[in-house]
Each structure stands twice: as C-alpha cells, then as structure tokens.
PDB file of N, CA and C in Angstrom:
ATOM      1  N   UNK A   1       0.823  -1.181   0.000  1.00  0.00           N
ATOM      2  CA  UNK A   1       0.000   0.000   0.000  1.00  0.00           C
ATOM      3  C   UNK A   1       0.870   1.249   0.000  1.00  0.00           C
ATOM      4  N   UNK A   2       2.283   0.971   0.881  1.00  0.00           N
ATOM      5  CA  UNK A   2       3.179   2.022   0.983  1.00  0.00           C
ATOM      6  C   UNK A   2       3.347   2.502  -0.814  1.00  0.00           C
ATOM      7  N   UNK A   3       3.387   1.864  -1.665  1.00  0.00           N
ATOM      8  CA  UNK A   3       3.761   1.720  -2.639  1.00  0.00           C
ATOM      9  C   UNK A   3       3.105   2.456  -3.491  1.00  0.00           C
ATOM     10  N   UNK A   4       1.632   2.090  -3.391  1.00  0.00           N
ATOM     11  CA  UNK A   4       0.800   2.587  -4.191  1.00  0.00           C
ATOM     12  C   UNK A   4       0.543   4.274  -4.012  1.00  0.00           C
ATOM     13  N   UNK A   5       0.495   4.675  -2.724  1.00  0.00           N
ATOM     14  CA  UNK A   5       0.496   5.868  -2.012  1.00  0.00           C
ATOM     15  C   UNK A   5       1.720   6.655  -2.666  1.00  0.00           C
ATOM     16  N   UNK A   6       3.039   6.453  -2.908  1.00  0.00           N
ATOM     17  CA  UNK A   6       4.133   7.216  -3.167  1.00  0.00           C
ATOM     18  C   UNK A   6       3.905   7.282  -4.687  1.00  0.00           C
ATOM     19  N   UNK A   7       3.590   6.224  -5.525  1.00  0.00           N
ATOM     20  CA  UNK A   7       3.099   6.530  -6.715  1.00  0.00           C
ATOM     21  C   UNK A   7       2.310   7.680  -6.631  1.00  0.00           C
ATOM     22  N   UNK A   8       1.328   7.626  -5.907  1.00  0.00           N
ATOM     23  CA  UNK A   8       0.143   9.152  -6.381  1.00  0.00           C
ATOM     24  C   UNK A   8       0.824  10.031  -5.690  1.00  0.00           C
ATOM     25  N   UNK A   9       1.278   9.708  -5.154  1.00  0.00           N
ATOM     26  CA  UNK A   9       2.042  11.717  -4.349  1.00  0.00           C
ATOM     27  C   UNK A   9       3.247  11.641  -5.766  1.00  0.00           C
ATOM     28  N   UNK A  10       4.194  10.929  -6.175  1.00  0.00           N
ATOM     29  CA  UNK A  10       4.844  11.022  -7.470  1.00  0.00           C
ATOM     30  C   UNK A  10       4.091  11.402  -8.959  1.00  0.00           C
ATOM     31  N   UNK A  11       3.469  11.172  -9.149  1.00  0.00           N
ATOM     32  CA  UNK A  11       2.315  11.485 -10.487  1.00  0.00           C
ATOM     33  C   UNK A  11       1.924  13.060  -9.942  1.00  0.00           C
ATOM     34  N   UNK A  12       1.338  13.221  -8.509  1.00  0.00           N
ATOM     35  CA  UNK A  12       0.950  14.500  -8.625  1.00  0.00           C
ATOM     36  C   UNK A  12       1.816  15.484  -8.357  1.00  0.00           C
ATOM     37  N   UNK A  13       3.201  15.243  -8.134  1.00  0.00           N
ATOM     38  CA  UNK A  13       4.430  16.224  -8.014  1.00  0.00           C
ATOM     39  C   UNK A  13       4.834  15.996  -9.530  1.00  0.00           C
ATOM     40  N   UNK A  14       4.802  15.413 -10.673  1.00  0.00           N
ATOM     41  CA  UNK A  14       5.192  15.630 -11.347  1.00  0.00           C
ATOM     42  C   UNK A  14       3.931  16.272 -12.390  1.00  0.00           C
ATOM     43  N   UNK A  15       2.918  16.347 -11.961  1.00  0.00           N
ATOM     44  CA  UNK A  15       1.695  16.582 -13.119  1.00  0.00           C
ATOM     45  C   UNK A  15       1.828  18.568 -12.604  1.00  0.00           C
ATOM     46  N   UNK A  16       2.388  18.826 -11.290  1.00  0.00           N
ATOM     47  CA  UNK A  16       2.598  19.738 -10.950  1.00  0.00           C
ATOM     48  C   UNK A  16       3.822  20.535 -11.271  1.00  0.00           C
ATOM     49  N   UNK A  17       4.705  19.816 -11.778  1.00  0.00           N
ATOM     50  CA  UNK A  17       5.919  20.437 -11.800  1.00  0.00           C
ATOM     51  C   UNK A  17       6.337  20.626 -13.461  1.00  0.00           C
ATOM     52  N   UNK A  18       5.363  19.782 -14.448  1.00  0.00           N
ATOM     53  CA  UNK A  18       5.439  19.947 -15.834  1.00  0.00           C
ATOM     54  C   UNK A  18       4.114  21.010 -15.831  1.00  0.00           C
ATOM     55  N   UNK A  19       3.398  21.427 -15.416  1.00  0.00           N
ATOM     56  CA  UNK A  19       1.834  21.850 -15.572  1.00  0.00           C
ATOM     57  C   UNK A  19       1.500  20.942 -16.572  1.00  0.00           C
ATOM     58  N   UNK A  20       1.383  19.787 -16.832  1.00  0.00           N
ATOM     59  CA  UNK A  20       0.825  19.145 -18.271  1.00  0.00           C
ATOM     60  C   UNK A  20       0.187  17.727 -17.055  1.00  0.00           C
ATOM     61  N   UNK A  21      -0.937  17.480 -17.347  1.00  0.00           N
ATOM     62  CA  UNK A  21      -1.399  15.649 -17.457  1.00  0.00           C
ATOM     63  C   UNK A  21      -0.700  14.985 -17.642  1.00  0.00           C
ATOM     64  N   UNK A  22      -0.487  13.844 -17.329  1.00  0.00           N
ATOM     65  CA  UNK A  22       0.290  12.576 -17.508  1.00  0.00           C
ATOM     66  C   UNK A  22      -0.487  11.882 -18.758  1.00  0.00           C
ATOM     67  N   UNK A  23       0.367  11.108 -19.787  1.00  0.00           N
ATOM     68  CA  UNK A  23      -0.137  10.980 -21.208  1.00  0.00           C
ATOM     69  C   UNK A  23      -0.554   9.670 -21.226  1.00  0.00           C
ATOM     70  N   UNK A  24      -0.795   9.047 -19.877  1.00  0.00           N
ATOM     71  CA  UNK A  24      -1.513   8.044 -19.580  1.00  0.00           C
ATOM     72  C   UNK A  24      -2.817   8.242 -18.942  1.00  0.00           C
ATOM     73  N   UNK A  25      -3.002   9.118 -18.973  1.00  0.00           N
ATOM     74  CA  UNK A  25      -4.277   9.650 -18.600  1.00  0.00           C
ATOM     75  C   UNK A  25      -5.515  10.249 -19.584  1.00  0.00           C
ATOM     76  N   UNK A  26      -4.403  10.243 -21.263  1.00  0.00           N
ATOM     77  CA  UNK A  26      -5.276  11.213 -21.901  1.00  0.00           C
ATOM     78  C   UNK A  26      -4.482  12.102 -22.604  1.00  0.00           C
ATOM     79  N   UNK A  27      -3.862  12.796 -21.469  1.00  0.00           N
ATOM     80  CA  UNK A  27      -3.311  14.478 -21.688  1.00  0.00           C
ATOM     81  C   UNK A  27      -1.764  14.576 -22.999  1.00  0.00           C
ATOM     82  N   UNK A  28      -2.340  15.271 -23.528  1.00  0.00           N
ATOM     83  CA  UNK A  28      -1.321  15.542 -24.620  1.00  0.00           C
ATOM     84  C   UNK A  28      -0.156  16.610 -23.912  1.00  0.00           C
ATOM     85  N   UNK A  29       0.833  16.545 -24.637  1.00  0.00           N
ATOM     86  CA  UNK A  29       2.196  17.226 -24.385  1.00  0.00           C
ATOM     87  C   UNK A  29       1.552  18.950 -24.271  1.00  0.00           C
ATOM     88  N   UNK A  30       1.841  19.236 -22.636  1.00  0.00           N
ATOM     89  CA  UNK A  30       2.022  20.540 -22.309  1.00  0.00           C
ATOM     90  C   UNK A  30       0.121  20.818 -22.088  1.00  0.00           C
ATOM     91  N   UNK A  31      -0.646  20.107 -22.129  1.00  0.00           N
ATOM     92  CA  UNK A  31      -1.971  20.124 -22.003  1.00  0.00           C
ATOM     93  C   UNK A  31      -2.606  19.448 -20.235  1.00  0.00           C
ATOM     94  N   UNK A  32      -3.063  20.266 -19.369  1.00  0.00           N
ATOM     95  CA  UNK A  32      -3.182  20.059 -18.366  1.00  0.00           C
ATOM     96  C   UNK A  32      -4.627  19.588 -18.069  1.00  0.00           C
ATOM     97  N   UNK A  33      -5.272  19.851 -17.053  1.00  0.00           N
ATOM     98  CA  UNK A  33      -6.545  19.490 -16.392  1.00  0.00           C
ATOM     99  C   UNK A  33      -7.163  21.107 -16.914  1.00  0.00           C
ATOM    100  N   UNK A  34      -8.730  20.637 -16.365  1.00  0.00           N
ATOM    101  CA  UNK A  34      -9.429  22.474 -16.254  1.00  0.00           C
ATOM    102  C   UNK A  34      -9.287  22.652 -15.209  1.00  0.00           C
ATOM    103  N   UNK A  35      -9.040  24.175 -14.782  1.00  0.00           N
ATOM    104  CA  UNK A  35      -8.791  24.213 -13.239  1.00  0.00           C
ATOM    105  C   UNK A  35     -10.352  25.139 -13.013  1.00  0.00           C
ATOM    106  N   UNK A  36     -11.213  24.742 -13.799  1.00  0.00           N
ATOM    107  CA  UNK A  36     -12.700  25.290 -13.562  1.00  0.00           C
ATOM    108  C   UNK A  36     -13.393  23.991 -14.009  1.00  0.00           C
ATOM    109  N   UNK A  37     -14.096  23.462 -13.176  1.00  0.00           N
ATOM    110  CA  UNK A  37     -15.391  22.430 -13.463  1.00  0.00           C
ATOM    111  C   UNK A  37     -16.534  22.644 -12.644  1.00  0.00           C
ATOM    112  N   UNK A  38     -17.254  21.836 -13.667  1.00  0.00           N
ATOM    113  CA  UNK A  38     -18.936  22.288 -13.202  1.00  0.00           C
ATOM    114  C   UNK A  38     -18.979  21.346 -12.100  1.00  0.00           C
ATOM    115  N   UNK A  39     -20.240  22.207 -11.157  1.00  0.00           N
ATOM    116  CA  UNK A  39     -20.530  20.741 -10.145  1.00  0.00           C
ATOM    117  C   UNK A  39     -21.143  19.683  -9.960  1.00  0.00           C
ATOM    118  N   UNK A  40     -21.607  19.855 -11.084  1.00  0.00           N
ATOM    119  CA  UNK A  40     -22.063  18.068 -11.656  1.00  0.00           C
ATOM    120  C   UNK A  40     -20.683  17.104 -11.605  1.00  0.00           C
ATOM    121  N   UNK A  41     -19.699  18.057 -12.342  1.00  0.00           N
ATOM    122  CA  UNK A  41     -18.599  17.235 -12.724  1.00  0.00           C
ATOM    123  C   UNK A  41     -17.663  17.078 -11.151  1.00  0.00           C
ATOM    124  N   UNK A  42     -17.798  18.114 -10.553  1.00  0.00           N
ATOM    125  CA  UNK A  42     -16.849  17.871  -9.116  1.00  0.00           C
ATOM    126  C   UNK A  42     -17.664  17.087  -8.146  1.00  0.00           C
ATOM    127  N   UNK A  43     -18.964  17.022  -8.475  1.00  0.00           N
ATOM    128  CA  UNK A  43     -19.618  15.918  -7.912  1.00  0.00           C
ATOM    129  C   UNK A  43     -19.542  14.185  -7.770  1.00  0.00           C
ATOM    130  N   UNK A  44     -19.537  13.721  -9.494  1.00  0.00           N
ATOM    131  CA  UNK A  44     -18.999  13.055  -9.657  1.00  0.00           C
ATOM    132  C   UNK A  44     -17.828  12.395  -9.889  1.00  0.00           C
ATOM    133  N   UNK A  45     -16.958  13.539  -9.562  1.00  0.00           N
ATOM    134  CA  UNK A  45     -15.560  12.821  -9.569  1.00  0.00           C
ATOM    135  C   UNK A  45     -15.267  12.948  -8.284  1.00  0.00           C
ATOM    136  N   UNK A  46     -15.836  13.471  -7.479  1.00  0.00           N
ATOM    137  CA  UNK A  46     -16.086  13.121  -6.032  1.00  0.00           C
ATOM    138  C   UNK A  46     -16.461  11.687  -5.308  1.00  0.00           C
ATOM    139  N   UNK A  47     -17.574  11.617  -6.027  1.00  0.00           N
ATOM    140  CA  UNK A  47     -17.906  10.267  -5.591  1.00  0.00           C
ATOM    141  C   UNK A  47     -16.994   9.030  -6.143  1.00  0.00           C
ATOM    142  N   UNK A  48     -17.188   8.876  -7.387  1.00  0.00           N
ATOM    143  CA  UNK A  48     -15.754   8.136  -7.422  1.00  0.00           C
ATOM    144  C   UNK A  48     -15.137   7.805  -6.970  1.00  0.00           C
ATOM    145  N   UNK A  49     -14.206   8.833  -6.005  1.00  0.00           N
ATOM    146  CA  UNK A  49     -12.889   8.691  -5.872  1.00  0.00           C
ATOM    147  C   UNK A  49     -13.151   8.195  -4.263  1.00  0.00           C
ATOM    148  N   UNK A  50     -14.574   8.594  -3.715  1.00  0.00           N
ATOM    149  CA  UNK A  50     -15.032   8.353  -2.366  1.00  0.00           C
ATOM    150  C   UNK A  50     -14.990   6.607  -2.743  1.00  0.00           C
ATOM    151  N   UNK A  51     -15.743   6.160  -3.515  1.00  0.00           N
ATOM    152  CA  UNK A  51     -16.176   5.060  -3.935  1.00  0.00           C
ATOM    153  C   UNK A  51     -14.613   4.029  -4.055  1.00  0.00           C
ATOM    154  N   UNK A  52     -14.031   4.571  -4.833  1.00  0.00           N
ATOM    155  CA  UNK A  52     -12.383   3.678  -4.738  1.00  0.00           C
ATOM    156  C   UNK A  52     -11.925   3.944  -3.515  1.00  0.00           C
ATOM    157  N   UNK A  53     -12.240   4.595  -2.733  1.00  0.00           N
ATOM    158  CA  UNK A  53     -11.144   4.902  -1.645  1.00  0.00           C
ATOM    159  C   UNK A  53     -12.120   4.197  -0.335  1.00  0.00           C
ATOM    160  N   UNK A  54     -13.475   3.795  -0.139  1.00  0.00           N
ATOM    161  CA  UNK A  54     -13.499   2.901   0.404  1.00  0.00           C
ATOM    162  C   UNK A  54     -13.263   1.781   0.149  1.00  0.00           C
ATOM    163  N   UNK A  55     -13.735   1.501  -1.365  1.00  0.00           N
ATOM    164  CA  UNK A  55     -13.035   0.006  -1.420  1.00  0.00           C
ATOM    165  C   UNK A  55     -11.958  -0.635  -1.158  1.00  0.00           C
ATOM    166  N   UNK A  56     -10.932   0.591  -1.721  1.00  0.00           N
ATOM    167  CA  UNK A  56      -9.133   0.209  -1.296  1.00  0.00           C
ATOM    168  C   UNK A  56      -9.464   0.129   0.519  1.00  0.00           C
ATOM    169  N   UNK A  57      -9.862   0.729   1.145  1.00  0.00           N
ATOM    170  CA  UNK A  57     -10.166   0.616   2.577  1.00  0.00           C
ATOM    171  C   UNK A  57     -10.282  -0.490   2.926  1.00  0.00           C
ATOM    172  N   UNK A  58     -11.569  -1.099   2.399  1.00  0.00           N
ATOM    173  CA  UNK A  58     -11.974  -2.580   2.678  1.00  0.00           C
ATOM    174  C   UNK A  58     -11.567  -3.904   2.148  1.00  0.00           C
ATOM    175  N   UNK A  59     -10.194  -3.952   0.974  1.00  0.00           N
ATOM    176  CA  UNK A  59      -9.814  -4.663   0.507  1.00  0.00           C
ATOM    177  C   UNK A  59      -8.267  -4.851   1.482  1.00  0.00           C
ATOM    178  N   UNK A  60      -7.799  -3.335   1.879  1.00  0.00           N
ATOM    179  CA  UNK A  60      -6.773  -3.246   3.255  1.00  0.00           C
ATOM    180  C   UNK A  60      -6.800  -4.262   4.158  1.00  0.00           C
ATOM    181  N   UNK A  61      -8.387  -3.601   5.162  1.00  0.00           N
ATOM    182  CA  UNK A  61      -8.204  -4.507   5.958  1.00  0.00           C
ATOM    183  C   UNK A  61      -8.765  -5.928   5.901  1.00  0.00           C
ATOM    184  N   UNK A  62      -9.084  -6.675   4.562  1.00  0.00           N
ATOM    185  CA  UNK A  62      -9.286  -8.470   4.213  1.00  0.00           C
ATOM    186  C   UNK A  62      -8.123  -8.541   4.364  1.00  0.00           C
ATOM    187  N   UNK A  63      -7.191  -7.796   3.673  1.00  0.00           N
ATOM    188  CA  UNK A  63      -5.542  -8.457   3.350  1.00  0.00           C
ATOM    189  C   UNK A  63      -4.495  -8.215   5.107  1.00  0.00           C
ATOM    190  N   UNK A  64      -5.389  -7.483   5.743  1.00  0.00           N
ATOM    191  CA  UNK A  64      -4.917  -7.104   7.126  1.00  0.00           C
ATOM    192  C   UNK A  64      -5.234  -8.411   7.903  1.00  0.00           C
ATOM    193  N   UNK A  65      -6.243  -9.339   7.596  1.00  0.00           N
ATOM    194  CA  UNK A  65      -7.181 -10.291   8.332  1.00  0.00           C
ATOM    195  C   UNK A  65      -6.750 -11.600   8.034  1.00  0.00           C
ATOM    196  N   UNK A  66      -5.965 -11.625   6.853  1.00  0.00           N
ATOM    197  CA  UNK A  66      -5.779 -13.430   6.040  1.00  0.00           C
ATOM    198  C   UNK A  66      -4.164 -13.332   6.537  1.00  0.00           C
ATOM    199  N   UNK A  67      -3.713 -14.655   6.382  1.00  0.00           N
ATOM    200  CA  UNK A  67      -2.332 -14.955   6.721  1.00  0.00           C
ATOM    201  C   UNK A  67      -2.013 -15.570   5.352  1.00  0.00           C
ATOM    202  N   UNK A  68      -3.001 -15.771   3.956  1.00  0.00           N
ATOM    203  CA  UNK A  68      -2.901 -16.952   2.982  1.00  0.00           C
ATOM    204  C   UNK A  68      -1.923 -15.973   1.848  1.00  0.00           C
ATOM    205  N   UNK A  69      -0.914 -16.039   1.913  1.00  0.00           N
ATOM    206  CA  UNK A  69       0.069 -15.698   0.907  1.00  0.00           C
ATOM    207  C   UNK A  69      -0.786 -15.341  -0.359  1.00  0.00           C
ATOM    208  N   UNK A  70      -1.841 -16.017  -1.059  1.00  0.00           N
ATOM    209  CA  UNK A  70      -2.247 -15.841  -2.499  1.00  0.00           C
ATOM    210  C   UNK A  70      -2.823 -14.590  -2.452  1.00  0.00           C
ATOM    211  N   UNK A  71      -4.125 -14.797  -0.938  1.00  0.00           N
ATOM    212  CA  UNK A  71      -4.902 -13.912  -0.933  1.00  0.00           C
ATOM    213  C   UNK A  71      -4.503 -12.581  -0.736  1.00  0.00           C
ATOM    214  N   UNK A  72      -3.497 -12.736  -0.231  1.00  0.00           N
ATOM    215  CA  UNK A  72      -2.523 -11.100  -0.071  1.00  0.00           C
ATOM    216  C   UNK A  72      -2.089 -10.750  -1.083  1.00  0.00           C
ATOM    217  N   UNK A  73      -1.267 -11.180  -1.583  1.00  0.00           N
ATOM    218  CA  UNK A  73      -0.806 -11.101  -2.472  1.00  0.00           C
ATOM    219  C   UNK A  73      -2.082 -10.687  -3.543  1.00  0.00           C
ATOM    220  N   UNK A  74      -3.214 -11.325  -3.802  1.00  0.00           N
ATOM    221  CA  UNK A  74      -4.133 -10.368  -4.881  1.00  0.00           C
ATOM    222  C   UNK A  74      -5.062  -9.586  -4.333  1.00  0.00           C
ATOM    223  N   UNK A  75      -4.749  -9.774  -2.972  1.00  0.00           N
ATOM    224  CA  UNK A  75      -5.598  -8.039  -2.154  1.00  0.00           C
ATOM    225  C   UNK A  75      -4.509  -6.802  -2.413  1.00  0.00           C
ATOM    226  N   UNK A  76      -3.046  -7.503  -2.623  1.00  0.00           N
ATOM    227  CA  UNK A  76      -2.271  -6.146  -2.673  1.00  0.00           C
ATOM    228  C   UNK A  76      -2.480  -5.756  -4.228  1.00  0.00           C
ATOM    229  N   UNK A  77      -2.889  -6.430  -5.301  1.00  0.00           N
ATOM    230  CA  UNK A  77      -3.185  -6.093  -6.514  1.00  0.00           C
ATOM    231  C   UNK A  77      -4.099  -5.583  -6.690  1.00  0.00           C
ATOM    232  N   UNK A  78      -4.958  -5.657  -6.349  1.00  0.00           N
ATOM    233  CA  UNK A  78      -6.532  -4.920  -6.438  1.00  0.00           C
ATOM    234  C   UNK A  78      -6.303  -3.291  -5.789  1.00  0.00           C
ATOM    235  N   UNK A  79      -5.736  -3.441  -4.365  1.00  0.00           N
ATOM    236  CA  UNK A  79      -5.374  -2.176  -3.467  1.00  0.00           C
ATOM    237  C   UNK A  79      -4.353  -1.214  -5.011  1.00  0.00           C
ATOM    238  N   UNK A  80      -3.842  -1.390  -5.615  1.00  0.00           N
ATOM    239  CA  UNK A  80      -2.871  -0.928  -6.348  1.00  0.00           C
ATOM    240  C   UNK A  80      -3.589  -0.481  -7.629  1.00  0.00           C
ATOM    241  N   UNK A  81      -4.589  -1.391  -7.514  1.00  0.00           N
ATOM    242  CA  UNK A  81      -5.606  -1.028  -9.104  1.00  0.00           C
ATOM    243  C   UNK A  81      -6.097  -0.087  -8.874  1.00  0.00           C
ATOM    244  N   UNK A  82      -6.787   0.127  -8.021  1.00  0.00           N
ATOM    245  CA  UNK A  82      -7.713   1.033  -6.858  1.00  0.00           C
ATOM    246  C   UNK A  82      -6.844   2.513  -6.977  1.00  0.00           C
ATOM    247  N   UNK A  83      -5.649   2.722  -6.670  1.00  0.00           N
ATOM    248  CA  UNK A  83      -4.773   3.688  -6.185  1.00  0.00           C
ATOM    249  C   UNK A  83      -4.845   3.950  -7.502  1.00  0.00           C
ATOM    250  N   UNK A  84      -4.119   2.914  -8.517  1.00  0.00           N
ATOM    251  CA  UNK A  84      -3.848   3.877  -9.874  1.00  0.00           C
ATOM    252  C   UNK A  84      -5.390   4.554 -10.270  1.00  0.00           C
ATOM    253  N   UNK A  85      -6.377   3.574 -10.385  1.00  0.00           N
ATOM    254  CA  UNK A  85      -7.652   4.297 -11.026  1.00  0.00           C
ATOM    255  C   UNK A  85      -8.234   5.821  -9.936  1.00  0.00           C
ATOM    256  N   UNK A  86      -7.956   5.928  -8.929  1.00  0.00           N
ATOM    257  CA  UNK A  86      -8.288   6.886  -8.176  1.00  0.00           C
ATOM    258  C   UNK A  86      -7.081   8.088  -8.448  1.00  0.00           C
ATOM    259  N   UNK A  87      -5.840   7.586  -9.442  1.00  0.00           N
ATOM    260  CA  UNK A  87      -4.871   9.275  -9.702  1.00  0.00           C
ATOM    261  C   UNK A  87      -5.306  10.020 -10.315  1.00  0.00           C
ATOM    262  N   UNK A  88      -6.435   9.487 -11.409  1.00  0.00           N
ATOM    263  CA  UNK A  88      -6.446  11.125 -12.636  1.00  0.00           C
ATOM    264  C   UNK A  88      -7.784  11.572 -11.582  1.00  0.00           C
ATOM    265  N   UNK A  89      -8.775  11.448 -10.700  1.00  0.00           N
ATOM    266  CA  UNK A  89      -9.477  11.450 -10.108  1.00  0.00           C
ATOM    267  C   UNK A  89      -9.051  12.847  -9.540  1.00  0.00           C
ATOM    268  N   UNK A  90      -7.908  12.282  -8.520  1.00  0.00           N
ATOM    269  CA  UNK A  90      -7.456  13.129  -7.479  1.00  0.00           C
ATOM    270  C   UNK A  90      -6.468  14.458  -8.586  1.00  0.00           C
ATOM    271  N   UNK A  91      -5.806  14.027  -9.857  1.00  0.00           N
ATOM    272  CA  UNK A  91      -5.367  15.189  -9.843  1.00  0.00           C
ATOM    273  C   UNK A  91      -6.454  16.062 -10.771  1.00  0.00           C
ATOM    274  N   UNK A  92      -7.189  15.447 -11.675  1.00  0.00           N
ATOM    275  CA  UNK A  92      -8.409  16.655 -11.833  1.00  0.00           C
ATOM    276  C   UNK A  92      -9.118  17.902 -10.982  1.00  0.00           C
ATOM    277  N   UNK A  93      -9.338  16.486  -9.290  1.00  0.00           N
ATOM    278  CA  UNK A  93     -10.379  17.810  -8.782  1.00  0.00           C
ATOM    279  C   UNK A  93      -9.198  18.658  -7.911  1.00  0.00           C
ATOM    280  N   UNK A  94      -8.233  18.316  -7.959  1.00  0.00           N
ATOM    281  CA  UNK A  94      -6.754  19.526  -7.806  1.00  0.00           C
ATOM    282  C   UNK A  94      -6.215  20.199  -8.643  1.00  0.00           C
ATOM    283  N   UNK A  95      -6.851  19.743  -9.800  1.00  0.00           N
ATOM    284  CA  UNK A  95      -5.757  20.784 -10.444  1.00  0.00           C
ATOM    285  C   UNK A  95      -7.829  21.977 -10.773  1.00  0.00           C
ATOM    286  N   UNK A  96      -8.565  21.741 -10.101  1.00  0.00           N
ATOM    287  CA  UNK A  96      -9.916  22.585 -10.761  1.00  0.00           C
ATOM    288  C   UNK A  96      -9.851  23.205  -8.650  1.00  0.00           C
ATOM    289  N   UNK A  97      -9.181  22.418  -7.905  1.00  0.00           N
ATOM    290  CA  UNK A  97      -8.792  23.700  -6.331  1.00  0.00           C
ATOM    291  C   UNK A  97     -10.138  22.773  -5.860  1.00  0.00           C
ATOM    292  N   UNK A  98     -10.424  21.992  -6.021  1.00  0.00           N
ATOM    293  CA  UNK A  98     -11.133  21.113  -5.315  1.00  0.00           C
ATOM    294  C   UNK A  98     -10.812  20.367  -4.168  1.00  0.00           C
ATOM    295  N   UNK A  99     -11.133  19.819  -3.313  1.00  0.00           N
ATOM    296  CA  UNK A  99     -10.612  18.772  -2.035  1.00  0.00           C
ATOM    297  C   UNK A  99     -11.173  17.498  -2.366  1.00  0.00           C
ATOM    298  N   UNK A 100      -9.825  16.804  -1.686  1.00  0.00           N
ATOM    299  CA  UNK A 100     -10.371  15.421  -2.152  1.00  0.00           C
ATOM    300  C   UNK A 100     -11.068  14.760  -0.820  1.00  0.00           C
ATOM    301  N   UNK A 101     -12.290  13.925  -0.630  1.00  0.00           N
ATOM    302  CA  UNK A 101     -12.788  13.454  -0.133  1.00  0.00           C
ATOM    303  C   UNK A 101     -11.682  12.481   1.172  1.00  0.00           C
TER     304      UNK A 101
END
C-alpha cells in the first residue's frame, strides 16, 4: 500500500511540476486538467474517488485479516488497481482547487 500511495504523491508532483497531465491519462504534451469544473462534474468525480477509496479501505483490511500468501498477495493487486484508477481522479479535482474526499 506504501507503494501505491508514493506513486500518487509522485504522479501529482510531477503533473505539478510539468503543468501538463500525464499521457496516460489522456493528456497531450504541455496540455493540463481544467482548473474550472462544473458541479455536476466535481460531484462526480467526487464520488468516485469516495467510492475507490473505500473500497481500497476494505480490501486493506481483508488483506490485514488473512495470513494466505495468495490472498494477499491479490488483495495487494486490487489495493494498487484502486490507487492507480483513483490518480487522474485526485489530480483533476486539484488541479480545478477542489478537495479530495
């Protein structure tokens, strides 16, 4: 989880330090987020990111609860899926001065 966490603080120090999106996200060379969205849209990328971030929660503590090598091992894969799909999330409603849930 340590892992997945330093990835998104890394993606968003660097989506910050080029002003451009990451081109795995979409974003073309030197092309950033809107830093204005509607609140339909900060709504739902709100929830979302609420929505992955309990799940990564509750997939934590299964893999906190089992001792079975496999099952950890693909609770720590899922926790990691979770983290990546929750980055363009978190740096959209930051780069539009939003808070993340």
């Amino acid at each position: 989880m340590r892992h997945a966490l330093t990835a998104i603080v890394l993606a968003a120090l660097a989506a910050c330090a080029t002003d451009s999106g990451p081109p795995q996200w979409g974003y073309k060379p030197g092309e950033s987020a809107p830093q204005v969205i509607s609140e339909a849209e900060a709504e739902t990328l709100t929830t979302q990111y609420r929505d992955f971030k309990l799940k990564r929660e509750e997939i934590s503590n299964a893999m906190a609860a089992t001792r079975d090598p496999g099952a950890r091992a693909r609770y720590a894969q899922i926790i990691d899926d979770l983290s990546r799909s929750m980055e363009p999330l978190a740096y959209r409603l930051r780069s539009a001065g939003r808070p993340l849930p």
